[in-house]
C-alpha atoms as a PDB file:
ATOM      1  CA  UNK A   1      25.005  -3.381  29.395  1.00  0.00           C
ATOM      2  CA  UNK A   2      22.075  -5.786  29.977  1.00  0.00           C
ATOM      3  CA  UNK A   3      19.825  -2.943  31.566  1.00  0.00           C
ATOM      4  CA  UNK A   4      20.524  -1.146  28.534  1.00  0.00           C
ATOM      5  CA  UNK A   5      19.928  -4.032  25.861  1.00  0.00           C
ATOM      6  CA  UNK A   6      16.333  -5.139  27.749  1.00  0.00           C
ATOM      7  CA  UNK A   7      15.083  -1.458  27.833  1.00  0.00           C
ATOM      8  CA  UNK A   8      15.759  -1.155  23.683  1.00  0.00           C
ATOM      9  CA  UNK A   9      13.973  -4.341  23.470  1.00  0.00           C
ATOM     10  CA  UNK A  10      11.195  -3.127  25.521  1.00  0.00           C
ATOM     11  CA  UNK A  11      10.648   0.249  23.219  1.00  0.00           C
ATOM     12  CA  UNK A  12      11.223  -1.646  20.033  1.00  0.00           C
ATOM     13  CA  UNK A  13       8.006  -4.030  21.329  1.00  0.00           C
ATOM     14  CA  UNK A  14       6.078  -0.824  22.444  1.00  0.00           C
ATOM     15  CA  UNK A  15       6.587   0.591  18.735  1.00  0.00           C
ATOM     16  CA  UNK A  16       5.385  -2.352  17.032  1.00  0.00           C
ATOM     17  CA  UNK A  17       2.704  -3.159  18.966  1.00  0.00           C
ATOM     18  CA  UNK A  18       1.248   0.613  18.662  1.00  0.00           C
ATOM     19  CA  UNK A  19       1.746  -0.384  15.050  1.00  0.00           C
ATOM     20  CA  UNK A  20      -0.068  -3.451  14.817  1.00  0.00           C
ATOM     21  CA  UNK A  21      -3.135  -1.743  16.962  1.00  0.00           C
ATOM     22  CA  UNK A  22      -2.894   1.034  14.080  1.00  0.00           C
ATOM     23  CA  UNK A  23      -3.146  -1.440  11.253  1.00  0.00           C
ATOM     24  CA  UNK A  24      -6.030  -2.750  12.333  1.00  0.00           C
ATOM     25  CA  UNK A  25      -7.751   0.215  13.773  1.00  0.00           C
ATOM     26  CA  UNK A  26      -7.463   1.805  10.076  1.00  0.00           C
ATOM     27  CA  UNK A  27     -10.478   2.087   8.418  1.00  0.00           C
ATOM     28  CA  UNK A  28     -10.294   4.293   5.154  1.00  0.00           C
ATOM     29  CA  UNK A  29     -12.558   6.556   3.627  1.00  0.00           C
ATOM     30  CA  UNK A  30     -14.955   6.481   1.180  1.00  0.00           C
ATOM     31  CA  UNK A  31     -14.271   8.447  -1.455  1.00  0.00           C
ATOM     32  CA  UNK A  32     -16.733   8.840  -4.629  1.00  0.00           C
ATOM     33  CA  UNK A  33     -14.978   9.056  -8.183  1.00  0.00           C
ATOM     34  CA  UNK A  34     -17.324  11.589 -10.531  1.00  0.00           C
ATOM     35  CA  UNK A  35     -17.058  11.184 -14.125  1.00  0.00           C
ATOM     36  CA  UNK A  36     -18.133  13.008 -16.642  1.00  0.00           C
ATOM     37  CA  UNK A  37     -21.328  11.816 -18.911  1.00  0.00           C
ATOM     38  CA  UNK A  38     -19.156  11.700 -22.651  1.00  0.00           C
ATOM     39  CA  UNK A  39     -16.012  10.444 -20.789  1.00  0.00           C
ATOM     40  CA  UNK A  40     -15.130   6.612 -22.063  1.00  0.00           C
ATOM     41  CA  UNK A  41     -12.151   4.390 -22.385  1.00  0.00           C
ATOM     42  CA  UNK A  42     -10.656   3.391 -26.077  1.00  0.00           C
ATOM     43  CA  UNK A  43      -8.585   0.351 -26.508  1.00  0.00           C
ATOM     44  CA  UNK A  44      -6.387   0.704 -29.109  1.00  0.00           C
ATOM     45  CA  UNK A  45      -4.576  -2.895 -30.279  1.00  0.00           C
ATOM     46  CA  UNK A  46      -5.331  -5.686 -28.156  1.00  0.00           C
ATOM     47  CA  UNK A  47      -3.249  -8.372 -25.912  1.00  0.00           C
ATOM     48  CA  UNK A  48      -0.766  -9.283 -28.521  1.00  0.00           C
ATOM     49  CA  UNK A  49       0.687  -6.005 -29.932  1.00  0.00           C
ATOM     50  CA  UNK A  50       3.359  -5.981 -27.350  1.00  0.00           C
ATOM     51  CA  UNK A  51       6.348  -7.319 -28.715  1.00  0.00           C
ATOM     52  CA  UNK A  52      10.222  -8.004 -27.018  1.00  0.00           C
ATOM     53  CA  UNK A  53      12.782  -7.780 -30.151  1.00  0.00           C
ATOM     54  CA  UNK A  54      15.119 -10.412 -30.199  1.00  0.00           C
ATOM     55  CA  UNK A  55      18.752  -9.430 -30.443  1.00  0.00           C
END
C-alpha cells in the first residue's frame, strides 16, 4: 500500500512541476488590434445613472 501511495505522490510532483516550468516558460504573443479611422467610443450617461431599486 505504501509503494503504491509514494509512486502517486511522485507523479502528482512530476505534473506540477512540468506545470510550474510551463508557467513561466510562457511568453505570449503580440498581437496588433487594427481599427478603423471613423471608429470611436460614445459614453452615454455617466458614473451615476446606475441605480439598485429599493424594495
Amino acid at each position: 500500500m505504501k509503494k503504491k501511495l509514494v509512486i502517486e505522490l511522485m507523479i502528482y510532483i512530476v505534473i506540477v512541476g512540468i506545470g510550474i516550468v510551463m508557467l513561466f516558460m510562457y511568453e505570449p504573443k503580440e498581437v496588433d488590434i487594427v481599427l478603423p479611422k471613423d471608429f470611436h467610443i460614445e459614453q452615454e450617461g455617466g458614473v451615476n445613472d446606475a441605480f439598485i431599486p429599493i424594495e
